[in-house]
N, C-alpha and C. Protein backbone atom coordinates (compact mmCIF):
# COMPACT_ATOMS: atom_id res chain seq x y z
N UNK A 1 10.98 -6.30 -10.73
CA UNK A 1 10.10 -5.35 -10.07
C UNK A 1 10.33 -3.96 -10.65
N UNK A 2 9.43 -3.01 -11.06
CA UNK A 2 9.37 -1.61 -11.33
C UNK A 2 9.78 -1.09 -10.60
N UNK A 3 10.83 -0.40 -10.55
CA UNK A 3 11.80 0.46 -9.51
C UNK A 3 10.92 1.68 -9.33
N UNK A 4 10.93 1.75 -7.66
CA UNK A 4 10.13 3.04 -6.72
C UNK A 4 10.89 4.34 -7.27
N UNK A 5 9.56 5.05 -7.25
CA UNK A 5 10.37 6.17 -7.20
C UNK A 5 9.51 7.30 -6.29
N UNK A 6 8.77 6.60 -5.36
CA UNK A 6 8.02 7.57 -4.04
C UNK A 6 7.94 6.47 -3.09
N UNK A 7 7.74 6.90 -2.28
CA UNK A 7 7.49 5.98 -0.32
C UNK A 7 7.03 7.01 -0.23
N UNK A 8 5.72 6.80 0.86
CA UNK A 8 4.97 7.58 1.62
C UNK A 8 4.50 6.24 2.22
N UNK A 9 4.49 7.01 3.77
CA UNK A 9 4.14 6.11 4.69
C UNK A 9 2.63 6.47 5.26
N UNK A 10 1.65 5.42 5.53
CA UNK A 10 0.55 6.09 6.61
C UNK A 10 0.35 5.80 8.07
N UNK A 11 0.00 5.96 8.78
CA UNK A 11 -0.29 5.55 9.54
C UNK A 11 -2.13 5.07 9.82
N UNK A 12 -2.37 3.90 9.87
CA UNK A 12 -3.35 3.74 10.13
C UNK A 12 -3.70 2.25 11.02
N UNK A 13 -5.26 2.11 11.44
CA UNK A 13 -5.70 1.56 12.56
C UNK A 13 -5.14 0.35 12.46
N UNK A 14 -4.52 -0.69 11.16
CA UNK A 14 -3.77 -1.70 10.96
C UNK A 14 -2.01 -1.50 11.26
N UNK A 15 -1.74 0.03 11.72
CA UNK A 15 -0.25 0.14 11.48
C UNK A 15 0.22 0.46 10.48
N UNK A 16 1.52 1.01 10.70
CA UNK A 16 1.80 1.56 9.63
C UNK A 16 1.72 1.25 8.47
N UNK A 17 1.65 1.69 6.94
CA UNK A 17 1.49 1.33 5.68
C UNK A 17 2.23 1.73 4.93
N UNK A 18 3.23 1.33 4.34
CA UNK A 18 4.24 1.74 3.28
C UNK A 18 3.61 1.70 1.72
N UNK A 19 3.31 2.88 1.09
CA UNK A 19 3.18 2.89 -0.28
C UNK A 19 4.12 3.59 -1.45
N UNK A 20 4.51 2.25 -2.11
CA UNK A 20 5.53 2.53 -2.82
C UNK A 20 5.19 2.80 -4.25
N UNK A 21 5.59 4.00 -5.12
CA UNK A 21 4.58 3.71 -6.61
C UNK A 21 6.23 3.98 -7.42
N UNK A 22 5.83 3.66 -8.84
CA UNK A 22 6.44 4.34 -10.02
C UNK A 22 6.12 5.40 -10.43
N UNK A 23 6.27 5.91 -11.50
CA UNK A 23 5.63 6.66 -12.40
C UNK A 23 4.38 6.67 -13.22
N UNK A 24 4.29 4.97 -13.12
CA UNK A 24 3.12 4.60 -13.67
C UNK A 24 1.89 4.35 -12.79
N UNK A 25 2.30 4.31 -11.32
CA UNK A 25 1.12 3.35 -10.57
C UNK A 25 1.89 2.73 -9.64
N UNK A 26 0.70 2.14 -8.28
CA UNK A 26 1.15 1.81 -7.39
C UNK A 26 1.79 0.71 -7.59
N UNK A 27 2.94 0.41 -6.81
CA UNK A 27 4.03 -0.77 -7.09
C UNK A 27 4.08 -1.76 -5.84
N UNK A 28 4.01 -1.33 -4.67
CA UNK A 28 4.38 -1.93 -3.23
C UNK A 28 3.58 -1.61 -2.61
N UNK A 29 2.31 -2.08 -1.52
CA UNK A 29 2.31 -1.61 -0.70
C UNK A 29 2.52 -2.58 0.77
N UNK A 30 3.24 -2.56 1.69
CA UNK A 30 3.50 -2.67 2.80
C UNK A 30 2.74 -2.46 4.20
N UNK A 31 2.42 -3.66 4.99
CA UNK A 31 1.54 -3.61 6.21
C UNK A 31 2.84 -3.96 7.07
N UNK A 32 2.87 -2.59 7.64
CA UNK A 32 4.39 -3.24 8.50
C UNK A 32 4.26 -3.52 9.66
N UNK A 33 5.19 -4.70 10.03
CA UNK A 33 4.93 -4.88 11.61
C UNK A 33 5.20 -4.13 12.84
N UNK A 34 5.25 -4.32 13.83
CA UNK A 34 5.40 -3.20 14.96
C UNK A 34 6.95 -3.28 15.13
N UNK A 35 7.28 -1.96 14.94
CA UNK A 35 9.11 -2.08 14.87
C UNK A 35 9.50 -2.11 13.49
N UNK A 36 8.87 -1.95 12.55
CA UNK A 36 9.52 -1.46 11.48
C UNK A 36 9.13 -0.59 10.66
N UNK A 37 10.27 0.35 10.07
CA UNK A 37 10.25 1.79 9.52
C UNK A 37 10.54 1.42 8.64
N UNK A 38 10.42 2.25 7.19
CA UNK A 38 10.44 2.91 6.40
C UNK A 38 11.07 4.45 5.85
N UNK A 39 11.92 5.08 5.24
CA UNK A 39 11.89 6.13 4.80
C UNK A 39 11.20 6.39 3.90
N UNK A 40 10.72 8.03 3.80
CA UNK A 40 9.84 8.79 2.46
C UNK A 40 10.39 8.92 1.86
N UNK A 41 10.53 8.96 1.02
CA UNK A 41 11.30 9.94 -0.15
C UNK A 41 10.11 10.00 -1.55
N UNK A 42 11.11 10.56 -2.48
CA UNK A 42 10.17 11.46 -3.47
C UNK A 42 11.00 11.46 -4.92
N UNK A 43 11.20 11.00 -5.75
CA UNK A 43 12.35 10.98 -6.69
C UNK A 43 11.30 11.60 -8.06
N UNK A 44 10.37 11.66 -8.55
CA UNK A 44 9.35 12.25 -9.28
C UNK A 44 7.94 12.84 -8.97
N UNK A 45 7.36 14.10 -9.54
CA UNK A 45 6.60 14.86 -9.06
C UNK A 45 5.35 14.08 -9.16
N UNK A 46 5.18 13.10 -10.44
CA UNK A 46 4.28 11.90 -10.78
C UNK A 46 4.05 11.03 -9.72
N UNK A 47 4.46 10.21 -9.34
CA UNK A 47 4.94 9.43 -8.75
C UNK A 47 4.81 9.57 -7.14
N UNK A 48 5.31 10.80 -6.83
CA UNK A 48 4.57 11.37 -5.62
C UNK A 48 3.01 12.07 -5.35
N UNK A 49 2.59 12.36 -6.29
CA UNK A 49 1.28 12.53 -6.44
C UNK A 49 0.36 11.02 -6.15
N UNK A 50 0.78 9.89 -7.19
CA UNK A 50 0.14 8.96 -7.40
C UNK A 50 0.42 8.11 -5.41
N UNK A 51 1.43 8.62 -4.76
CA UNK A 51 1.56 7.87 -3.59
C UNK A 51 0.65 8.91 -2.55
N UNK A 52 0.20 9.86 -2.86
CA UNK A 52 -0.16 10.74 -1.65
C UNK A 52 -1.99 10.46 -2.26
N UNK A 53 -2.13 10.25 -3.48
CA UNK A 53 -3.36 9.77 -4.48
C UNK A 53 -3.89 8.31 -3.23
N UNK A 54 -2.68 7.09 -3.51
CA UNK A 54 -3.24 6.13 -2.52
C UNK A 54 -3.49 6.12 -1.09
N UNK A 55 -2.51 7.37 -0.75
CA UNK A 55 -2.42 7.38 0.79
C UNK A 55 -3.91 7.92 1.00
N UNK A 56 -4.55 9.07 0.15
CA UNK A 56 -5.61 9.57 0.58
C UNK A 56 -7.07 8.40 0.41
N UNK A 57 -6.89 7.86 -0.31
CA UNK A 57 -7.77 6.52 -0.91
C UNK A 57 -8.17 5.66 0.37
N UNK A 58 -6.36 5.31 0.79
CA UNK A 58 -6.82 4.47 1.77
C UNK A 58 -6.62 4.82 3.46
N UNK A 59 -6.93 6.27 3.47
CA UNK A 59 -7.48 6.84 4.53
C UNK A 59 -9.19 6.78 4.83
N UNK A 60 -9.26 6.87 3.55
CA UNK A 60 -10.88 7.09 3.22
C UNK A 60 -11.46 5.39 3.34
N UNK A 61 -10.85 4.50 2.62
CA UNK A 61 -11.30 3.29 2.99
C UNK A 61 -11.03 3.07 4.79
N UNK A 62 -10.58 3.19 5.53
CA UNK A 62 -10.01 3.13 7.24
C UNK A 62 -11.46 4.29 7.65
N UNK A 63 -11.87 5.38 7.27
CA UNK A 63 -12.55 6.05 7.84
C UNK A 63 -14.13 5.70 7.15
N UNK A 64 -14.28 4.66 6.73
CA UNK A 64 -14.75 4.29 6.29
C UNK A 64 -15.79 4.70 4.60
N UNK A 65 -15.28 5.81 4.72
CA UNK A 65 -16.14 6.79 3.27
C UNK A 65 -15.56 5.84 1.88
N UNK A 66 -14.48 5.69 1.97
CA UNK A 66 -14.43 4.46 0.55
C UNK A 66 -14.40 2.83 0.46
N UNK A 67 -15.22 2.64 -0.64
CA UNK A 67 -15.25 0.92 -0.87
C UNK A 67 -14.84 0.46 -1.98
N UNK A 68 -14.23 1.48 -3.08
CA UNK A 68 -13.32 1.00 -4.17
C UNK A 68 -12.36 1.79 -4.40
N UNK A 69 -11.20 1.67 -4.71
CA UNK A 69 -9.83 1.59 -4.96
C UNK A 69 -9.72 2.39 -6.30
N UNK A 70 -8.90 3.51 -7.27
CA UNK A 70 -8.95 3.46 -8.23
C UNK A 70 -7.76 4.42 -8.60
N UNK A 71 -6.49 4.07 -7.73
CA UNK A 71 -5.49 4.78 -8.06
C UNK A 71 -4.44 3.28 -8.95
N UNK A 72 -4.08 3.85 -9.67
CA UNK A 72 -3.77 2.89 -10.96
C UNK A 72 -2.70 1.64 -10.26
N UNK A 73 -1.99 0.74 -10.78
CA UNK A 73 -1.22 0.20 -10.50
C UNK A 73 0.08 -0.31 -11.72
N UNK A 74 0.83 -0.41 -10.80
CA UNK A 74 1.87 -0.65 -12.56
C UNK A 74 2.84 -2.20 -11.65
N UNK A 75 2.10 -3.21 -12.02
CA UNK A 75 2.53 -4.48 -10.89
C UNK A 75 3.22 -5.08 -12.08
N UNK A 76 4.34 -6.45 -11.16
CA UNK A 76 4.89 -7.17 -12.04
C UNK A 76 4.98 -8.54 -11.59
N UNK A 77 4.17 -9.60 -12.55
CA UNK A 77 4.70 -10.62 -12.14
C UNK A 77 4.28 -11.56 -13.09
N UNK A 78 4.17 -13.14 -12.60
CA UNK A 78 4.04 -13.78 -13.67
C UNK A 78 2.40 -13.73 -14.14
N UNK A 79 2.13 -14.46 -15.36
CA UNK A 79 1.17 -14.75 -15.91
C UNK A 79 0.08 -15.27 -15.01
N UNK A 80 0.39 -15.98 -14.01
CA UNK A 80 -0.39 -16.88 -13.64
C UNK A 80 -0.79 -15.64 -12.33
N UNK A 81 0.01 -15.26 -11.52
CA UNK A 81 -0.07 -14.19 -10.53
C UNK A 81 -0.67 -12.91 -11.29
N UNK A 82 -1.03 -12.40 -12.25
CA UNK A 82 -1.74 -11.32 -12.63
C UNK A 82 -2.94 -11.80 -12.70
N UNK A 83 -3.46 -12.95 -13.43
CA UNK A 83 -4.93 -13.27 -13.54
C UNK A 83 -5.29 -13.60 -11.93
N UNK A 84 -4.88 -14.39 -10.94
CA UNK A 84 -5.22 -14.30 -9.91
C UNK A 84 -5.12 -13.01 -8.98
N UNK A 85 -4.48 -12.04 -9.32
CA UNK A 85 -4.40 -10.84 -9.11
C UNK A 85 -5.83 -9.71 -9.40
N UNK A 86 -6.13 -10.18 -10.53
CA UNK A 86 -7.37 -9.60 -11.47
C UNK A 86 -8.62 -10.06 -10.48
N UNK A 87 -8.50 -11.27 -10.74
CA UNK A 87 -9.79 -12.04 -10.04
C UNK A 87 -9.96 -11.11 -8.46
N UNK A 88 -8.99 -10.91 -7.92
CA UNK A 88 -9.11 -11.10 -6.43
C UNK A 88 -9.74 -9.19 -6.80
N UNK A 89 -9.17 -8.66 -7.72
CA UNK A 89 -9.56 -7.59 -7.65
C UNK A 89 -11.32 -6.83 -7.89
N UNK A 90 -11.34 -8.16 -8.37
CA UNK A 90 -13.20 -8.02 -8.78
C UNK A 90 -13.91 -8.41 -7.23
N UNK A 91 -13.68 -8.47 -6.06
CA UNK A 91 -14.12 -8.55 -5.01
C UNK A 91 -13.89 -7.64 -4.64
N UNK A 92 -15.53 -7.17 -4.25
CA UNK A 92 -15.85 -5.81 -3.98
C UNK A 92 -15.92 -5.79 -2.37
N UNK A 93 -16.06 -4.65 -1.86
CA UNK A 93 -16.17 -4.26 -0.23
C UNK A 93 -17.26 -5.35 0.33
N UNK A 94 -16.68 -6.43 1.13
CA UNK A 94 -17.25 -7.33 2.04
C UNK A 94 -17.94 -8.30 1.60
N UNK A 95 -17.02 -8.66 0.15
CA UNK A 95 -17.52 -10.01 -0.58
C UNK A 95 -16.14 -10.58 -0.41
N UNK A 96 -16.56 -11.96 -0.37
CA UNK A 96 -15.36 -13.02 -0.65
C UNK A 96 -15.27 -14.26 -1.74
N UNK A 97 -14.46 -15.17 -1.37
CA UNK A 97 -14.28 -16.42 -2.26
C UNK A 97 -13.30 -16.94 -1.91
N UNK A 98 -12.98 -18.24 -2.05
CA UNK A 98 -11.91 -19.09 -1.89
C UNK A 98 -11.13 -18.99 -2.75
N UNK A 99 -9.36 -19.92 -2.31
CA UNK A 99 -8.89 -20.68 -2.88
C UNK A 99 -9.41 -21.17 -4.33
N UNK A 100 -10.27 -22.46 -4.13
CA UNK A 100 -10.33 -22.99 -5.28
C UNK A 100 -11.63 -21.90 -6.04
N UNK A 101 -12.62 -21.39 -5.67
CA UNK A 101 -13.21 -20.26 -6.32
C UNK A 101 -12.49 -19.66 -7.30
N UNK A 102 -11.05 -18.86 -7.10
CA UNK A 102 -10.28 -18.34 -7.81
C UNK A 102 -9.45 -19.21 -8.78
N UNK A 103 -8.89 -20.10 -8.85
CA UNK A 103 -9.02 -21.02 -9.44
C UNK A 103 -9.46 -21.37 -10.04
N UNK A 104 -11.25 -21.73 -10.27
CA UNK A 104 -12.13 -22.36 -11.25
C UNK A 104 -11.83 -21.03 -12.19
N UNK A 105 -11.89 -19.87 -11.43
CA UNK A 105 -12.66 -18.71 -12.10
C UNK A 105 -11.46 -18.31 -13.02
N UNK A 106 -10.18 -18.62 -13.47
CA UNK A 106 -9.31 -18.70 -13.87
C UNK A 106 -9.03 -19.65 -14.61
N UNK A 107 -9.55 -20.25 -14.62
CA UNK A 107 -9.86 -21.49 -15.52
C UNK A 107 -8.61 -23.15 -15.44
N UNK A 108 -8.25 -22.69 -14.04
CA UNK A 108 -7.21 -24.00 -13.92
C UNK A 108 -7.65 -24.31 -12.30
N UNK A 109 -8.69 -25.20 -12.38
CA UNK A 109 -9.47 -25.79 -10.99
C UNK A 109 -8.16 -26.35 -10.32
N UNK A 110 -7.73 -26.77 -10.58
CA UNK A 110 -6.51 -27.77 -9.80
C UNK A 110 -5.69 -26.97 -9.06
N UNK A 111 -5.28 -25.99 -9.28
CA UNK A 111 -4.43 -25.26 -8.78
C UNK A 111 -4.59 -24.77 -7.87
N UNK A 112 -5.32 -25.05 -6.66
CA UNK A 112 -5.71 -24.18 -5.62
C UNK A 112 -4.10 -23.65 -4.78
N UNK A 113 -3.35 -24.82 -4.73
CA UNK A 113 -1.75 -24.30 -3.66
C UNK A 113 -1.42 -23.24 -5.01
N UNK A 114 -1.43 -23.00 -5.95
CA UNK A 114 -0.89 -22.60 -6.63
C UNK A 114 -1.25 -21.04 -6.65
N UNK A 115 -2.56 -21.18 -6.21
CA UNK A 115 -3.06 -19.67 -6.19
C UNK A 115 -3.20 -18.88 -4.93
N UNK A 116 -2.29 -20.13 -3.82
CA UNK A 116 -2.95 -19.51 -2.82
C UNK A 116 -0.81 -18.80 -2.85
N UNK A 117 -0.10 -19.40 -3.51
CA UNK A 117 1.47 -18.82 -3.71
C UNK A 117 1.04 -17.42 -4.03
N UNK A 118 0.16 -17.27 -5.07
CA UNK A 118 -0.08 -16.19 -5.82
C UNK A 118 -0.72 -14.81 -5.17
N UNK A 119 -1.53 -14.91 -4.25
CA UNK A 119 -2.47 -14.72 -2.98
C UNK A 119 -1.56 -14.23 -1.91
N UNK A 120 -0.40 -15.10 -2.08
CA UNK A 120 0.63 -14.84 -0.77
C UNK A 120 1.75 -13.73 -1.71
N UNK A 121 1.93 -13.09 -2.60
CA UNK A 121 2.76 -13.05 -3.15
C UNK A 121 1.94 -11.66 -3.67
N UNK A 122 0.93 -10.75 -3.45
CA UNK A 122 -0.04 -9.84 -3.84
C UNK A 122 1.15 -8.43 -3.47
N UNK A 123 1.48 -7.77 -4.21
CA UNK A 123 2.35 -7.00 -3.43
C UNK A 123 1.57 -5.41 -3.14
N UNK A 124 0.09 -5.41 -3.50
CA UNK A 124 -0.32 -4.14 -2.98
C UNK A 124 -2.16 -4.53 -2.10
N UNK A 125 -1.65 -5.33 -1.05
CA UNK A 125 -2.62 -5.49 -0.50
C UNK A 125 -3.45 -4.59 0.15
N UNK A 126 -4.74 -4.88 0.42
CA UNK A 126 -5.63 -3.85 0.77
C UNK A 126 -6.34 -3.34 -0.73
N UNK A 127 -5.23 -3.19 -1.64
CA UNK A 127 -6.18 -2.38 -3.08
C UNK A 127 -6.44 -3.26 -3.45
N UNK A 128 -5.59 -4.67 -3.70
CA UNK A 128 -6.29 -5.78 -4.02
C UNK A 128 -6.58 -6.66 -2.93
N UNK A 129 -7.70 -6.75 -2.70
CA UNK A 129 -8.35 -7.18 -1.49
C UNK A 129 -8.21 -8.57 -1.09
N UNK A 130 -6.58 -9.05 -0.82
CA UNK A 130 -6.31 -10.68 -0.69
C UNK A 130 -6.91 -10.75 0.91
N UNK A 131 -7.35 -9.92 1.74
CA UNK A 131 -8.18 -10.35 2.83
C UNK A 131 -8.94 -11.03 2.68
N UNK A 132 -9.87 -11.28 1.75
CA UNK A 132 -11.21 -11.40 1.38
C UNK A 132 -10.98 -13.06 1.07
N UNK A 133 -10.05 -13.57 0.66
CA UNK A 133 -9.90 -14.92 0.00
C UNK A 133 -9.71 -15.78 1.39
N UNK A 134 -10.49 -16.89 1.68
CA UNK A 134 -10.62 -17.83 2.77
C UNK A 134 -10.55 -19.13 2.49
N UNK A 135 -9.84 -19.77 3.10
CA UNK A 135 -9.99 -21.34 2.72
C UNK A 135 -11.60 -21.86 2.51
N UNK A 136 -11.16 -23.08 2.40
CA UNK A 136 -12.47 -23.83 2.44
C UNK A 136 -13.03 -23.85 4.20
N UNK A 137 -14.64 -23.73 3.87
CA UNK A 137 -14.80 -23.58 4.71
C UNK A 137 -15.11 -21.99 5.65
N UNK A 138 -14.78 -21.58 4.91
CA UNK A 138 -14.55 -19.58 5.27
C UNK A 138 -13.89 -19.46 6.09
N UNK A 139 -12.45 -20.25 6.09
CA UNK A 139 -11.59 -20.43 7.37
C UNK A 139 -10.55 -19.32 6.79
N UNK A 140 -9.73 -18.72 7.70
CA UNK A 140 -8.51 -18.22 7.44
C UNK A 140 -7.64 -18.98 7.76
N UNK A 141 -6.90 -18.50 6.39
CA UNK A 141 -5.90 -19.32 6.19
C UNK A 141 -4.35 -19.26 6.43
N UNK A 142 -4.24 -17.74 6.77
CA UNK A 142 -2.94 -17.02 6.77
C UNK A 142 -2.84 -15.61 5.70
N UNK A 143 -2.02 -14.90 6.21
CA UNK A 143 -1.92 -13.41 5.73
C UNK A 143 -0.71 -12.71 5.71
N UNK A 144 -0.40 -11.62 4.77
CA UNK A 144 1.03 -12.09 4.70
C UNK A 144 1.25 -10.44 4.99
N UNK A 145 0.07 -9.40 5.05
CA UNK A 145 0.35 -8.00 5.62
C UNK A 145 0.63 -8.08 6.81
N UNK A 146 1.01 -7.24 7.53
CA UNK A 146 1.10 -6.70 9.14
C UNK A 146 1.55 -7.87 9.82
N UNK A 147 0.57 -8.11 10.87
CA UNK A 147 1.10 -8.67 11.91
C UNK A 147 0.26 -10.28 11.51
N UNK A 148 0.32 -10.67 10.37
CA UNK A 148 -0.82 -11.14 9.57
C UNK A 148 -2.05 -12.12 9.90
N UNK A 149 -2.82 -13.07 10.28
CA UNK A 149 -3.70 -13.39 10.83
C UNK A 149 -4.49 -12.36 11.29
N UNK A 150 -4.07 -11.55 12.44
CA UNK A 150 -4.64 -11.03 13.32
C UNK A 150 -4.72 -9.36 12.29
N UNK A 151 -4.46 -9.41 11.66
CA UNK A 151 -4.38 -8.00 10.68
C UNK A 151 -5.28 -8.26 9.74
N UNK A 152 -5.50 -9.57 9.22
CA UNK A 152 -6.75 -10.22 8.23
C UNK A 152 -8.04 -10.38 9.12
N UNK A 153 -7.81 -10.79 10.29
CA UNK A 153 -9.27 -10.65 11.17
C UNK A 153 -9.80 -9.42 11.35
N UNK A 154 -8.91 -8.39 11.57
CA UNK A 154 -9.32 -7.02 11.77
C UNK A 154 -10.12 -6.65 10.98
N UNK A 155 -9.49 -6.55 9.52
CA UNK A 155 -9.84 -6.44 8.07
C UNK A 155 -11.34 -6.67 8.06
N UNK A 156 -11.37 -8.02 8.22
CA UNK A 156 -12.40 -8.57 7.77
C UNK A 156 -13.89 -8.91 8.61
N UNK A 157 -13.24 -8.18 9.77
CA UNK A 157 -14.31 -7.40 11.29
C UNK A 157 -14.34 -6.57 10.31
N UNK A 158 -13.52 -5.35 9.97
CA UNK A 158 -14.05 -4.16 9.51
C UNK A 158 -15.03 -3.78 8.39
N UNK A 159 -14.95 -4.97 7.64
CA UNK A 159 -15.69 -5.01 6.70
C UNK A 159 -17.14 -6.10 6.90
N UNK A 160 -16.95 -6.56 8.00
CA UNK A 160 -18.16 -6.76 8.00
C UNK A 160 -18.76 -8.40 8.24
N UNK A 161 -17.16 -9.31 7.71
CA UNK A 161 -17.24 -10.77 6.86
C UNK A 161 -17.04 -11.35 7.98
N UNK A 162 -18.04 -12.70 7.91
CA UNK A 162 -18.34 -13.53 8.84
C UNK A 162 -17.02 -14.00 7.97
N UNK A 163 -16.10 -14.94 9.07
CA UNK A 163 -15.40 -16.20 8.87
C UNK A 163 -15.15 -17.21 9.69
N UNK A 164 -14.52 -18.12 9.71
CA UNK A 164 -14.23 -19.60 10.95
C UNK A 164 -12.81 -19.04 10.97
N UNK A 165 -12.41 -19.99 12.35
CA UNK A 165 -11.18 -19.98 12.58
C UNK A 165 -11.07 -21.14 12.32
C-alpha cells in the first residue's frame, strides 16, 4: 500500500469519511462505522491539498451539485483488482451493472466470485462507485463501507437506483 501522508476526515449524511491520500492521489477512503475515529494529520503540503481537493468533491457529490469524481488516485493492487477497479469506474451517477457484467467486460466471464473479492476489496469507495454493482437480479449483495448494506441502500436511494432485496 502507498504510505498516507494526509487524513482528513468528513463528516457526512453516510457518517463519517476518512480520506487518506499520498502525494500522488487518493489512497484510502474510509466509511466508518458509528464509534469509530480517526486522526487528521498532514505530513505534506501536496497531499493535504489533494485530501481537502476530495473532501470538497465529495461534499458536493452529498449536496448533490456533483456527479463525477476527478481528484486523482494513486491505488495499489493486483492486476486483476485494477481492471475491475477501472470498469466500476466507468459507471456514471445512477448507472449500474453486475457481478458477471464486470466480468464479461474484462474479458474473464467466469470470474464473477472473483470480482466480486475485487469489488469487496475497492479501497476508495464512493469515487469508485462499488455501490452501483448488484448481484444478479439487481439484488444487493453486500457492502463493505459504513455500516454496509444499509449504507449501499442509502447510496443508491440517493442516487436514484431501483434495486431488490
Amino acid at each position: 500500500m502507498t504510505e498516507l501522508a494526509a487524513l482528513k476526515i468528513l463528516n457526512s449524511p453516510i457518517g463519517k469519511i476518512a480520506i487518506g491520500t499520498s502525494e500522488n492521489g487518493l489512497v484510502k477512503l474510509d466509511i466508518l462505522t458509528s464509534g469509530q475515529t480517526r486522526a487528521e494529520f498532514s505530513d505534506l503540503p501536496k497531499a493535504h491539498k489533494l485530501a481537502l481537493d476530495a473532501a470538497d468533491q465529495l461534499a458536493g457529490y452529498f449536496s448533490g451539485e456533483l456527479r463525477e469524481f476527478s481528484v486523482p488516485s494513486d491505488l495499489v493492487g493486483t492486476d486483476f483488482q485494477l481492471a475491475v477497479w477501472r470498469e466500476i469506474a466507468n459507471l456514471g451517477y445512477g448507472e449500474t451493472c453486475t457481478y458477471a457484467e464486470i466480468a464479461a467486460a474484462i474479458g474473464n466471464p467466469k470470474a464473477v466470485r472473483a470480482v466480486g473479492g475485487a469489488v469487496g476489496a475497492n479501497p476508495i469507495p464512493l469515487i469508485i462507485g462499488c455501490h452501483r454493482v448488484l448481484g444478479a437480479d439487481r439484488k444487493i449483495t453486500g457492502y463493505s463501507g459504513g455500516e454496509g448494506i444499509p449504507t449501499k441502500r442509502w447510496l443508491l436511494d440517493f442516487e436514484q437506483i431501483s434495486f431488490s432485496l
